[in-house]
C-alpha atoms as a PDB file:
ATOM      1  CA  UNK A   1     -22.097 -10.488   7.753  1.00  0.00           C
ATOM      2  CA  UNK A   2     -22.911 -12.241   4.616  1.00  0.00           C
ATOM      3  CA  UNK A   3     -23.575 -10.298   1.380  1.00  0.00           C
ATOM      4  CA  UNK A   4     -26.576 -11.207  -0.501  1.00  0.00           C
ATOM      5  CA  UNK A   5     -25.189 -11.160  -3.685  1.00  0.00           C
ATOM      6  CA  UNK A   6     -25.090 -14.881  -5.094  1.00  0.00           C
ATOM      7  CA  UNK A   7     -21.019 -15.212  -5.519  1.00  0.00           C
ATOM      8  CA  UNK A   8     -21.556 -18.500  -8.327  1.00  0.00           C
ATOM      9  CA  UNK A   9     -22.826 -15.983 -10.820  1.00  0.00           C
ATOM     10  CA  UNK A  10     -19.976 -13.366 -10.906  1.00  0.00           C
ATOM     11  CA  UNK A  11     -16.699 -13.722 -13.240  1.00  0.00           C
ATOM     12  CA  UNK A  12     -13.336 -13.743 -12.138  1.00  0.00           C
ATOM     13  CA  UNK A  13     -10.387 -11.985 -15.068  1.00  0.00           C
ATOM     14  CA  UNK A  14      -6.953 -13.582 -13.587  1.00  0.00           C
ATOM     15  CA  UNK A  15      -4.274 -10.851 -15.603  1.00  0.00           C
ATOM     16  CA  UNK A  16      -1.060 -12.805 -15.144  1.00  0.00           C
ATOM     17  CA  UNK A  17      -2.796 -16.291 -14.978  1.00  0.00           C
ATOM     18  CA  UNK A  18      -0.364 -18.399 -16.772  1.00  0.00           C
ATOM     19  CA  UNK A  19       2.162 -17.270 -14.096  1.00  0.00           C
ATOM     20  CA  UNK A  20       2.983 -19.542 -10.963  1.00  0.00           C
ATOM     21  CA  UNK A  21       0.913 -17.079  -8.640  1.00  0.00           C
ATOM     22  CA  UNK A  22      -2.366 -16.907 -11.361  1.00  0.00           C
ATOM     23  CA  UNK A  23      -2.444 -20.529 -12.339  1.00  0.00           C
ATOM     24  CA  UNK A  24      -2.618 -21.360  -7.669  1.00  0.00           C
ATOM     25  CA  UNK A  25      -5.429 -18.960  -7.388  1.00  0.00           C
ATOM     26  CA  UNK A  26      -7.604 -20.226 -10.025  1.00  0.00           C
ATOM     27  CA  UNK A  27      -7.070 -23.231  -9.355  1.00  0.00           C
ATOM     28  CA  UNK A  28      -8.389 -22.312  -5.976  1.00  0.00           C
ATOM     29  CA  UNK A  29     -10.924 -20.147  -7.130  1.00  0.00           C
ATOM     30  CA  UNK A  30     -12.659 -21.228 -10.269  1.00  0.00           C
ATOM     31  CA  UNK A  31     -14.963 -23.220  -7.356  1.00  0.00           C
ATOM     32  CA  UNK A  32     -16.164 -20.238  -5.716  1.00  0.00           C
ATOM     33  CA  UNK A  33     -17.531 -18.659  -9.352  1.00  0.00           C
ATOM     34  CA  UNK A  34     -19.033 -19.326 -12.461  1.00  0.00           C
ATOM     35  CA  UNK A  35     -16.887 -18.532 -14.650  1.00  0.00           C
ATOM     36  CA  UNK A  36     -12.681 -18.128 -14.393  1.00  0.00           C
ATOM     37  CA  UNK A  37     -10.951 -16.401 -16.866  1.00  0.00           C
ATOM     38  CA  UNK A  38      -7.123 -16.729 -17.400  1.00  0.00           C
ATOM     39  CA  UNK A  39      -5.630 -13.688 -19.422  1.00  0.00           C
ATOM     40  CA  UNK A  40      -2.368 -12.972 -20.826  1.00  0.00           C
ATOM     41  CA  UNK A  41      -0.780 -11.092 -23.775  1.00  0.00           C
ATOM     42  CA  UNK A  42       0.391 -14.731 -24.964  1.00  0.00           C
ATOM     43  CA  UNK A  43      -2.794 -15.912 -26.181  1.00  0.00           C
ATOM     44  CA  UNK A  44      -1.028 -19.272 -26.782  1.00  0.00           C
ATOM     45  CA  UNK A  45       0.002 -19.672 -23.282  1.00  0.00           C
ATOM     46  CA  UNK A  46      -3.608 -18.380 -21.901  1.00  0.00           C
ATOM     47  CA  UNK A  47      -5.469 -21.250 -24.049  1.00  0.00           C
ATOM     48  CA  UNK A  48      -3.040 -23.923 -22.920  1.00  0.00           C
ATOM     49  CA  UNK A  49      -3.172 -22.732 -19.020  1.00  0.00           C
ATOM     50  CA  UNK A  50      -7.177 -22.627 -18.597  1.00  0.00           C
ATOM     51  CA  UNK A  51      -7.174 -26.038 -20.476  1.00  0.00           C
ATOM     52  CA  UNK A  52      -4.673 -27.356 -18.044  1.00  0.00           C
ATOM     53  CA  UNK A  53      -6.610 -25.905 -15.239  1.00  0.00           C
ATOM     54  CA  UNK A  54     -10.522 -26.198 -16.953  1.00  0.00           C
ATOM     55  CA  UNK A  55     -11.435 -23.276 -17.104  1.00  0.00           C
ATOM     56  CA  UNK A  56     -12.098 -20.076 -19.606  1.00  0.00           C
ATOM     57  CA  UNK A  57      -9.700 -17.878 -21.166  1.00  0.00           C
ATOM     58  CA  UNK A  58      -9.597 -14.299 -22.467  1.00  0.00           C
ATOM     59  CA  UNK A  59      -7.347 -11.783 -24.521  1.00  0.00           C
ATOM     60  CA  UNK A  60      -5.630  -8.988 -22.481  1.00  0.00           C
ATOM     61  CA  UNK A  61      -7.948  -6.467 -24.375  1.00  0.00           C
ATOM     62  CA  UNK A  62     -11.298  -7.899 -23.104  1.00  0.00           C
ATOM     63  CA  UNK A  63     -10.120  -8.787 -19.262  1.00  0.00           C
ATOM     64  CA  UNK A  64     -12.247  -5.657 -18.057  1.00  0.00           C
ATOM     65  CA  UNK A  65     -15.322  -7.433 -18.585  1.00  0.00           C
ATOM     66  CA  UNK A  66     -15.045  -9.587 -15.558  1.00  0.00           C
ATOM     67  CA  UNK A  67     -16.786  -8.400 -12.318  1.00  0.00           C
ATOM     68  CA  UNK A  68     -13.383  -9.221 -10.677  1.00  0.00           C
ATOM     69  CA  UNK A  69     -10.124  -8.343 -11.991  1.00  0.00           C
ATOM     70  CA  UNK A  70      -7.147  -9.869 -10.348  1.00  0.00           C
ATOM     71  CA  UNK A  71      -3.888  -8.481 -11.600  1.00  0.00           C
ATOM     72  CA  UNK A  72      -1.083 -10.982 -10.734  1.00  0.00           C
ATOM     73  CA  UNK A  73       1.992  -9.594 -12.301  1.00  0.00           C
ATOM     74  CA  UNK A  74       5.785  -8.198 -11.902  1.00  0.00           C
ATOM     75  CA  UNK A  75       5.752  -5.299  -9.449  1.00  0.00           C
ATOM     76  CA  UNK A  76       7.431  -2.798 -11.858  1.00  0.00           C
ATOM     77  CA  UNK A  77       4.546  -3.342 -14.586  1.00  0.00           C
ATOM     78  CA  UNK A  78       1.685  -3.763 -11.963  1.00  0.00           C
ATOM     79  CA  UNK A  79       0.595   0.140 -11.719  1.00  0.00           C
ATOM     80  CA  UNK A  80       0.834   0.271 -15.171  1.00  0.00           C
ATOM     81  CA  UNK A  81      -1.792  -2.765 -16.024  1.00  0.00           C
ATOM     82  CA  UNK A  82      -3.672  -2.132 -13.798  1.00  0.00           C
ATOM     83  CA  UNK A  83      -4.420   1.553 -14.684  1.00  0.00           C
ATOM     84  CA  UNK A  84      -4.724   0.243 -18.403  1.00  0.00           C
ATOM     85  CA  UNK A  85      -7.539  -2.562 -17.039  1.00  0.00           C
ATOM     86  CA  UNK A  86      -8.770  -0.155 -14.316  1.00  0.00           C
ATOM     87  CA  UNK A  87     -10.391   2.284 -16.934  1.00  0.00           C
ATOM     88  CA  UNK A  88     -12.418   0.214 -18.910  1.00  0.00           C
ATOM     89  CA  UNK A  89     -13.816  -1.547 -15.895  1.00  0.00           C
ATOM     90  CA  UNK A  90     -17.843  -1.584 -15.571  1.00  0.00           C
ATOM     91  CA  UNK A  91     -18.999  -0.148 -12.645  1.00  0.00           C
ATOM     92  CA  UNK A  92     -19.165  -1.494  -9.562  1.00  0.00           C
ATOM     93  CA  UNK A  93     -16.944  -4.166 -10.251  1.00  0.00           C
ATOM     94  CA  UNK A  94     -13.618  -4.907  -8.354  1.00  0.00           C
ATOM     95  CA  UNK A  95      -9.860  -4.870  -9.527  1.00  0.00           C
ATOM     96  CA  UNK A  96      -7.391  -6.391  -7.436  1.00  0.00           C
ATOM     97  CA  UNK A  97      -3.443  -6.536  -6.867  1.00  0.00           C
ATOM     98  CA  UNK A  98      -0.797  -8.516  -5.839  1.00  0.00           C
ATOM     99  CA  UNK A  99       1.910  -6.768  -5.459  1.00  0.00           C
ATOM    100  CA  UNK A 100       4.519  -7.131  -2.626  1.00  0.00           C
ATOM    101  CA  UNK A 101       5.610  -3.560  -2.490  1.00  0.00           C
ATOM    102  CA  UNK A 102       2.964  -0.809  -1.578  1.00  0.00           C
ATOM    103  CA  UNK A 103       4.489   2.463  -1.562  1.00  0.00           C
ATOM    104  CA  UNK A 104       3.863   4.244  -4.967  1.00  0.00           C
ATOM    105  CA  UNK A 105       1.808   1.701  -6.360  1.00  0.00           C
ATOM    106  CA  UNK A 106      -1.343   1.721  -4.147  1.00  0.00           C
ATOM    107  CA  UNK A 107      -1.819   5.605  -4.696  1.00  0.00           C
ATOM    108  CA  UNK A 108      -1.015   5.963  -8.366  1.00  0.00           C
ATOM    109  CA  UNK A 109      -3.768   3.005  -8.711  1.00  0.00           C
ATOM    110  CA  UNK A 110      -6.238   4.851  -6.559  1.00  0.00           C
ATOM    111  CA  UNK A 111      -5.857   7.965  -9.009  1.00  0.00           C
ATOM    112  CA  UNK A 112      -6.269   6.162 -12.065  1.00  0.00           C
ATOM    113  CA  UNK A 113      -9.674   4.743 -11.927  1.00  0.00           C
ATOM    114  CA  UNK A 114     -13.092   5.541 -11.687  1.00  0.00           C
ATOM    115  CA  UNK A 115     -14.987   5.961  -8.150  1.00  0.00           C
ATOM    116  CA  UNK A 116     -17.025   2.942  -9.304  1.00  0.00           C
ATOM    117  CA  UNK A 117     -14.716   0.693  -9.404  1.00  0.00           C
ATOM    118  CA  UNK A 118     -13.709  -1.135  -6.257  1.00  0.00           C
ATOM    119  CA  UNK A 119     -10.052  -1.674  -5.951  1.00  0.00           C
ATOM    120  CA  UNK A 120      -8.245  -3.997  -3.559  1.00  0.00           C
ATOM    121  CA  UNK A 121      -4.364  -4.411  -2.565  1.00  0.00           C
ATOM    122  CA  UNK A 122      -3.717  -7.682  -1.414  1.00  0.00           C
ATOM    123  CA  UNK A 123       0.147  -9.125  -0.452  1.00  0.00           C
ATOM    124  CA  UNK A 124      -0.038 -12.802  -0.268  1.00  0.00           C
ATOM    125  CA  UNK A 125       2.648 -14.092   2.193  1.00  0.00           C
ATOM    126  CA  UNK A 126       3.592 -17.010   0.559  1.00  0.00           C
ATOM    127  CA  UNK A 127       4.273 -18.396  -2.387  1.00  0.00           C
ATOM    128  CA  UNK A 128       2.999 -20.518  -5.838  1.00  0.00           C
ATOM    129  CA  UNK A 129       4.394 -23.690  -4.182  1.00  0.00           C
ATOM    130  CA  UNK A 130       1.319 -24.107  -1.855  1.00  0.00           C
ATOM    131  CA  UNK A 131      -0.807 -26.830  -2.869  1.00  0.00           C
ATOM    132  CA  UNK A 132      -3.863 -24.593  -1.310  1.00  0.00           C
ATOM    133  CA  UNK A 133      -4.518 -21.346   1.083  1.00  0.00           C
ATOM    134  CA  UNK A 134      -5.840 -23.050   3.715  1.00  0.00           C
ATOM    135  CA  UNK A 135      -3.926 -21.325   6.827  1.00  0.00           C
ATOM    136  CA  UNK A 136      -1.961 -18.600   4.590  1.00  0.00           C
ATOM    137  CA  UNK A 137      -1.976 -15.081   5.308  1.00  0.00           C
ATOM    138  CA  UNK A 138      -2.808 -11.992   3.185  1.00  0.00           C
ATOM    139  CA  UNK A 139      -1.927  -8.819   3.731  1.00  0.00           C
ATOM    140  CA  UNK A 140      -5.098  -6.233   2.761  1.00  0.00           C
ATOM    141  CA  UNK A 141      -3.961  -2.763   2.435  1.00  0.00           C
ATOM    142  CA  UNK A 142      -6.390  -0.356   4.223  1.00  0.00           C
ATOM    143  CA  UNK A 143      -9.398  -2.232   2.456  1.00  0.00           C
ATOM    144  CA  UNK A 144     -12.521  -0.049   1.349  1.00  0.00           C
ATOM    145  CA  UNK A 145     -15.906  -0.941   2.307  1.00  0.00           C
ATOM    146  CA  UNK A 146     -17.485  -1.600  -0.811  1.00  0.00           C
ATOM    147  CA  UNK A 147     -19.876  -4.757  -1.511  1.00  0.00           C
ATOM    148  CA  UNK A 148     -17.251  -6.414  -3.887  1.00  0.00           C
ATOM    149  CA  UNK A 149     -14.264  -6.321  -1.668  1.00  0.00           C
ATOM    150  CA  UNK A 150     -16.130  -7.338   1.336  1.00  0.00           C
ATOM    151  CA  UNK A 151     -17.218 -10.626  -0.464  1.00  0.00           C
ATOM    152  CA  UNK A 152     -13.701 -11.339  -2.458  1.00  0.00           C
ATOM    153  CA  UNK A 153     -12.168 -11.249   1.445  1.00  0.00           C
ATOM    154  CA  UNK A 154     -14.891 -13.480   2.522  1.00  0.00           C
ATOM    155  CA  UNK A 155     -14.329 -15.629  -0.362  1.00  0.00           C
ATOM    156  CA  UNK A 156     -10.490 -16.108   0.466  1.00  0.00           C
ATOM    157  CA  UNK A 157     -11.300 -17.041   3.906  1.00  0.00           C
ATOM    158  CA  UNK A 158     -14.032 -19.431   2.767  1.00  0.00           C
ATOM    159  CA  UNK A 159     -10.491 -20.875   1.620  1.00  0.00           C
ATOM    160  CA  UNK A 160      -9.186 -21.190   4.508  1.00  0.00           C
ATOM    161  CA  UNK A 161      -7.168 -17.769   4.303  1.00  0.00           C
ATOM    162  CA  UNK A 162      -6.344 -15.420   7.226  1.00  0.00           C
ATOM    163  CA  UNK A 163      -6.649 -11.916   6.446  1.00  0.00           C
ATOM    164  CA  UNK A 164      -4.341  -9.387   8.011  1.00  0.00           C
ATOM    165  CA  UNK A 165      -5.327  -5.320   7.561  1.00  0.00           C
ATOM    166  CA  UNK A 166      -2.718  -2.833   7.045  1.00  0.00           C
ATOM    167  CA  UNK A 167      -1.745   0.763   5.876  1.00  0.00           C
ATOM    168  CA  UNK A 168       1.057   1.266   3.051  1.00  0.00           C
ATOM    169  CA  UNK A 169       3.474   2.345   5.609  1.00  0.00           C
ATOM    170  CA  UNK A 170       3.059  -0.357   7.973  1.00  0.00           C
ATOM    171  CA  UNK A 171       3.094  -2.906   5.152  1.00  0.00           C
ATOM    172  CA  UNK A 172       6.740  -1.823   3.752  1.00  0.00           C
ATOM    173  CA  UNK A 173       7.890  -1.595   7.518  1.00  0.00           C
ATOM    174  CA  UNK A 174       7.723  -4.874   8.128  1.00  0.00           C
ATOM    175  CA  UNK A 175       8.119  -6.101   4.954  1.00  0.00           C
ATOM    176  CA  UNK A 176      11.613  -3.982   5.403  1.00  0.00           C
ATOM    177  CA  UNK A 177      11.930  -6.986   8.247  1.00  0.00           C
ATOM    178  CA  UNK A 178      10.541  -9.739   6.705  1.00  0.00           C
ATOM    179  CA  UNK A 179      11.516  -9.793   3.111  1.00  0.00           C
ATOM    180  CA  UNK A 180      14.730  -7.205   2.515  1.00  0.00           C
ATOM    181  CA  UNK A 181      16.588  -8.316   5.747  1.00  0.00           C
ATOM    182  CA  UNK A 182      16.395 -12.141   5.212  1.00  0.00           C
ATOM    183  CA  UNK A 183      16.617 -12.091   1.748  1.00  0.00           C
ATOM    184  CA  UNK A 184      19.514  -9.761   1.439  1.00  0.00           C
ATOM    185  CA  UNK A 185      20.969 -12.052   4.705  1.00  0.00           C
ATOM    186  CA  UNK A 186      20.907 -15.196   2.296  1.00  0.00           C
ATOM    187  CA  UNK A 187      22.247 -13.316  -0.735  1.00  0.00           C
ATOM    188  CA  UNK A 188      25.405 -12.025   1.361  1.00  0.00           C
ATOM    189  CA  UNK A 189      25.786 -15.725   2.856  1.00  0.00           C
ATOM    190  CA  UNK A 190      25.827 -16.817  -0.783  1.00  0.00           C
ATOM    191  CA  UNK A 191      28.247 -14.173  -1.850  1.00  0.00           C
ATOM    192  CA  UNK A 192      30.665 -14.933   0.996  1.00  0.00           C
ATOM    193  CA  UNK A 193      30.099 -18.732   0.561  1.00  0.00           C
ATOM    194  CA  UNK A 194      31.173 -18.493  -3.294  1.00  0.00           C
ATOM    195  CA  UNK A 195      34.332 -16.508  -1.878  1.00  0.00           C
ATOM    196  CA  UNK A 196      35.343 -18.471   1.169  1.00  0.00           C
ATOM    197  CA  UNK A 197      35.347 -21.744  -0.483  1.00  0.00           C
ATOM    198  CA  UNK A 198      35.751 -23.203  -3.961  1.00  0.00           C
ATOM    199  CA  UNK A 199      35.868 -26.888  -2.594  1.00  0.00           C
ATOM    200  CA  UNK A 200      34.166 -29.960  -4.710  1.00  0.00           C
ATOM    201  CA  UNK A 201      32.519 -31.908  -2.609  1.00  0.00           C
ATOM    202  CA  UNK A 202      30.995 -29.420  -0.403  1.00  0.00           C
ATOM    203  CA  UNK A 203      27.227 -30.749  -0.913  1.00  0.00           C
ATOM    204  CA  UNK A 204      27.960 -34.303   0.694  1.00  0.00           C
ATOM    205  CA  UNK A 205      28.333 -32.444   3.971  1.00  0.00           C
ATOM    206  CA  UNK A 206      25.291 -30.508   3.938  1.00  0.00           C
ATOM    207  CA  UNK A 207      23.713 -30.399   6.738  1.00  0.00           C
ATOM    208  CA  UNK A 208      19.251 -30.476   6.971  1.00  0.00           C
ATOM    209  CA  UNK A 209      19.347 -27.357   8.663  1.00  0.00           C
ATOM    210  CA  UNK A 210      21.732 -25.742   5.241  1.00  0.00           C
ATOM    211  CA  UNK A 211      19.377 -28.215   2.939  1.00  0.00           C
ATOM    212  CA  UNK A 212      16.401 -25.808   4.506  1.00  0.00           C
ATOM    213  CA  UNK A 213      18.586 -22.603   3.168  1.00  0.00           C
ATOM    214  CA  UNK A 214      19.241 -23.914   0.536  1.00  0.00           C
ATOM    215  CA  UNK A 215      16.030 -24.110  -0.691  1.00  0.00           C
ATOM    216  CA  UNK A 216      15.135 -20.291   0.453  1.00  0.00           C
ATOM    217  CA  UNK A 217      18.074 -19.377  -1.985  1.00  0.00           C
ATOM    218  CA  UNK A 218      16.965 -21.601  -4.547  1.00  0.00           C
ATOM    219  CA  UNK A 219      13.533 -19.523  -4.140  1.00  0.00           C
ATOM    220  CA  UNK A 220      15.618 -16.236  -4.367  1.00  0.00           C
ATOM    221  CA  UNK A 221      17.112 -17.177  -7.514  1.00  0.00           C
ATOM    222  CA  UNK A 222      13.952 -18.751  -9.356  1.00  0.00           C
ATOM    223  CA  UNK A 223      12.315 -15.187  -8.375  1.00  0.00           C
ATOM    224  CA  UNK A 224      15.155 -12.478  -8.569  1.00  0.00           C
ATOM    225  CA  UNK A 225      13.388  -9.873 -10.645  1.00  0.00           C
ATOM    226  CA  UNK A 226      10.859  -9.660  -7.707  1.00  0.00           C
ATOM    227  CA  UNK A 227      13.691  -9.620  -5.116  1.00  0.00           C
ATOM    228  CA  UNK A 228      16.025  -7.074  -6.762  1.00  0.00           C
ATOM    229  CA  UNK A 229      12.684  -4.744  -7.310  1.00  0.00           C
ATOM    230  CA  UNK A 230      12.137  -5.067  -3.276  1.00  0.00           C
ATOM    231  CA  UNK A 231      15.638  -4.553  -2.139  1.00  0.00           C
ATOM    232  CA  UNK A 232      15.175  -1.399  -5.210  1.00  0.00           C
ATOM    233  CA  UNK A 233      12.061   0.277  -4.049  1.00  0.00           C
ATOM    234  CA  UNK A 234      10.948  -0.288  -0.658  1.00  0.00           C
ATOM    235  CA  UNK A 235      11.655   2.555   0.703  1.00  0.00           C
ATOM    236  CA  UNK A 236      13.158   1.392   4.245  1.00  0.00           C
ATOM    237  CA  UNK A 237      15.418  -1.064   2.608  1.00  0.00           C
ATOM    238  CA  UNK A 238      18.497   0.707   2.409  1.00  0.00           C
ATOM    239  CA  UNK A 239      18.048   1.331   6.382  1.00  0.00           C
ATOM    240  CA  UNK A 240      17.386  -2.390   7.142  1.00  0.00           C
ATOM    241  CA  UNK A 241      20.902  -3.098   4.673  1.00  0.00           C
ATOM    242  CA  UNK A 242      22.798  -0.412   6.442  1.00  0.00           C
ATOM    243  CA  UNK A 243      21.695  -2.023  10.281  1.00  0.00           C
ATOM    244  CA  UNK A 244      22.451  -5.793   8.521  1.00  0.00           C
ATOM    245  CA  UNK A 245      26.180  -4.494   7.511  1.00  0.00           C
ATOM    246  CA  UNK A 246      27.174  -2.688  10.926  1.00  0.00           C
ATOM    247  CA  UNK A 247      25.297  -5.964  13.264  1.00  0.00           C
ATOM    248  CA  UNK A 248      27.941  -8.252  10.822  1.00  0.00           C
ATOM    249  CA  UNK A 249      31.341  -6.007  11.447  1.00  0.00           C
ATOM    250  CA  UNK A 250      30.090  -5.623  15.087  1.00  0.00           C
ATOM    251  CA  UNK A 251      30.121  -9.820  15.044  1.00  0.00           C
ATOM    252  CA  UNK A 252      33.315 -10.117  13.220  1.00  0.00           C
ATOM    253  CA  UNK A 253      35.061 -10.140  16.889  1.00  0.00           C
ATOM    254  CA  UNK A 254      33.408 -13.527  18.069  1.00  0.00           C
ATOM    255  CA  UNK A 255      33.270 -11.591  21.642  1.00  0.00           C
ATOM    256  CA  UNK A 256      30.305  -9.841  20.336  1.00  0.00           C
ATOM    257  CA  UNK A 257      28.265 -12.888  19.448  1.00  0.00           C
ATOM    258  CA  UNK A 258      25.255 -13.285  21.800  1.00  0.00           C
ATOM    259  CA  UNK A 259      22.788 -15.487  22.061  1.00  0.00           C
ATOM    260  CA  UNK A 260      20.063 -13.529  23.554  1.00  0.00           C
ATOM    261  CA  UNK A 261      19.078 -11.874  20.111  1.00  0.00           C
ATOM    262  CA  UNK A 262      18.101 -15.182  18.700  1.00  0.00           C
ATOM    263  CA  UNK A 263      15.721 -15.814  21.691  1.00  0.00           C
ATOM    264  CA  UNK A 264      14.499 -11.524  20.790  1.00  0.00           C
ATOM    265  CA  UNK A 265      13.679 -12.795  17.378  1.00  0.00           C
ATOM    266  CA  UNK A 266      12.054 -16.273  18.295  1.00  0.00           C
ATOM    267  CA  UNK A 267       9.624 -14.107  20.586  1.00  0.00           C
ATOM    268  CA  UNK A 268       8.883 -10.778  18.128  1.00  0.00           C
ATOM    269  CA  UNK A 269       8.069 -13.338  15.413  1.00  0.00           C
ATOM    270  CA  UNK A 270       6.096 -15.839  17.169  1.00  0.00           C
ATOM    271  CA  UNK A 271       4.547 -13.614  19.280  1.00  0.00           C
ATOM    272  CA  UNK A 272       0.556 -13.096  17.951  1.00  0.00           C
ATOM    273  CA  UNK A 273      -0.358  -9.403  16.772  1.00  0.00           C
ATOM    274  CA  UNK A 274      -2.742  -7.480  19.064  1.00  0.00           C
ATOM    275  CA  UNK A 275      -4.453  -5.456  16.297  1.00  0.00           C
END
């Protein structure tokens, strides 16, 4: 059901905005609400982004003000900035995360701010690339019930955005799947490709279906500090690496190369979620 709070007259603070991540989501946004804000401790680079983009700016020290505070930053800095923003907040307002790790982060946020504010984990699963979020899923951690977050999630799917509900541990489960297994997969294919072959050349034989990985890696590389921080901190990585290393040795012996675990995989990750 529909809040009746009129959406066009609240404020949206986007901490991080100048990044790849902040600049998509006002640009998607700054429609929804009368006024955007992009913030960053470059004041420089937060004038030149909301002038790119049309929209309002504001120092680091005055993003509280906002009725919506969406914090769009590194994971190792995001508990930190947010706690910072979270205690100045007015009441019943809303601050918001993006982080893609959720163990350690979601609870030291919860303890750090008032009752009255509203406070929302979101993972977006997918990246600044998107031209819009039409079709794109978000992971909400365990959301509250409060006005504000009910209308923010409303406001997303307005977007076209799917919304997915999770706890902290089943959120760094999969993401154990998701993100540290294929990610680590493509960094170990790039380590052993930069071993097995030193070849010129080698890019006139590449093949679509390499040109696709290629691009992945590419990804990888433009974003390693948020990679490297996953692989760090989630906390069933090391597991995931450990299952990755023993399924390769096993496959060394091409005897032990089947073809029925591609056809598991195609039906786990295709298959729709019951929840």
């Amino acid at each position: 059901m529909k809040s009746n709070r009129n959406i066009s007259s609240m404020s949206i603070s986007i901490v991080g905005g100048t990044g790849r991540m902040g600049m998509l989501l006002a640009q998607i946004l700054k429609a929804k609400v009368e006024t955007l804000h992009i913030v960053s401790r470059n004041v420089g680079r937060a004038k030149e982004a909301a002038k790119e983009l049309n929209v309002s700016w504001l120092p680091l020290e005055e993003a509280h003000q906002s009725n919506i505070i969406i914090v769009s930053v590194p994971i190792q800095e995001t508990v930190k900035i947010c706690k910072s923003i979270g205690q100045k907040m007015n009441q019943q307002s809303l601050l918001v995360e993006l982080a893609s790790l959720k163990t350690g982060i979601t609870e030291a946020i919860k303890n750090s701010i008032p009752n009255s504010v509203e406070y929302l984990s979101l993972h977006p699963l997918f990246g600044p690339q998107v031209k819009n979020i039409a079709g794109k899923r978000f992971v909400a951690i365990e959301p509250a019930s409060g006005s504000l977050t009910t209308e923010f999630l409303e406001m997303l799917q307005e977007c076209g955005a799917v919304i997915k509900k999770a706890t902290v541990k089943e959120h760094d489960l999969a993401m154990a799947s998701i993100q540290v297994l294929h990610h680590f997969a493509l960094i170990t294919f790039s380590s052993a490709l930069s071993r097995f072959t030193e070849a010129n050349g080698l890019s006139e034989y590449l093949t679509e279906s390499l040109e696709k990985t290629l691009q992945n890696i590419q990804n990888i590389h433009e974003n390693w500090d948020t990679i490297y921080t996953i692989q760090s901190l989630n906390p069933n990585a090391q597991k995931a690496r450990e299952i990755l290393a023993e399924v390769t040795r096993e496959s060394i012996d091409v005897r032990n190369i089947a073809k029925e675990p591609l056809h598991q995989t195609i039906t786990l990750l295709r298959k729709p979620s019951k929840k």
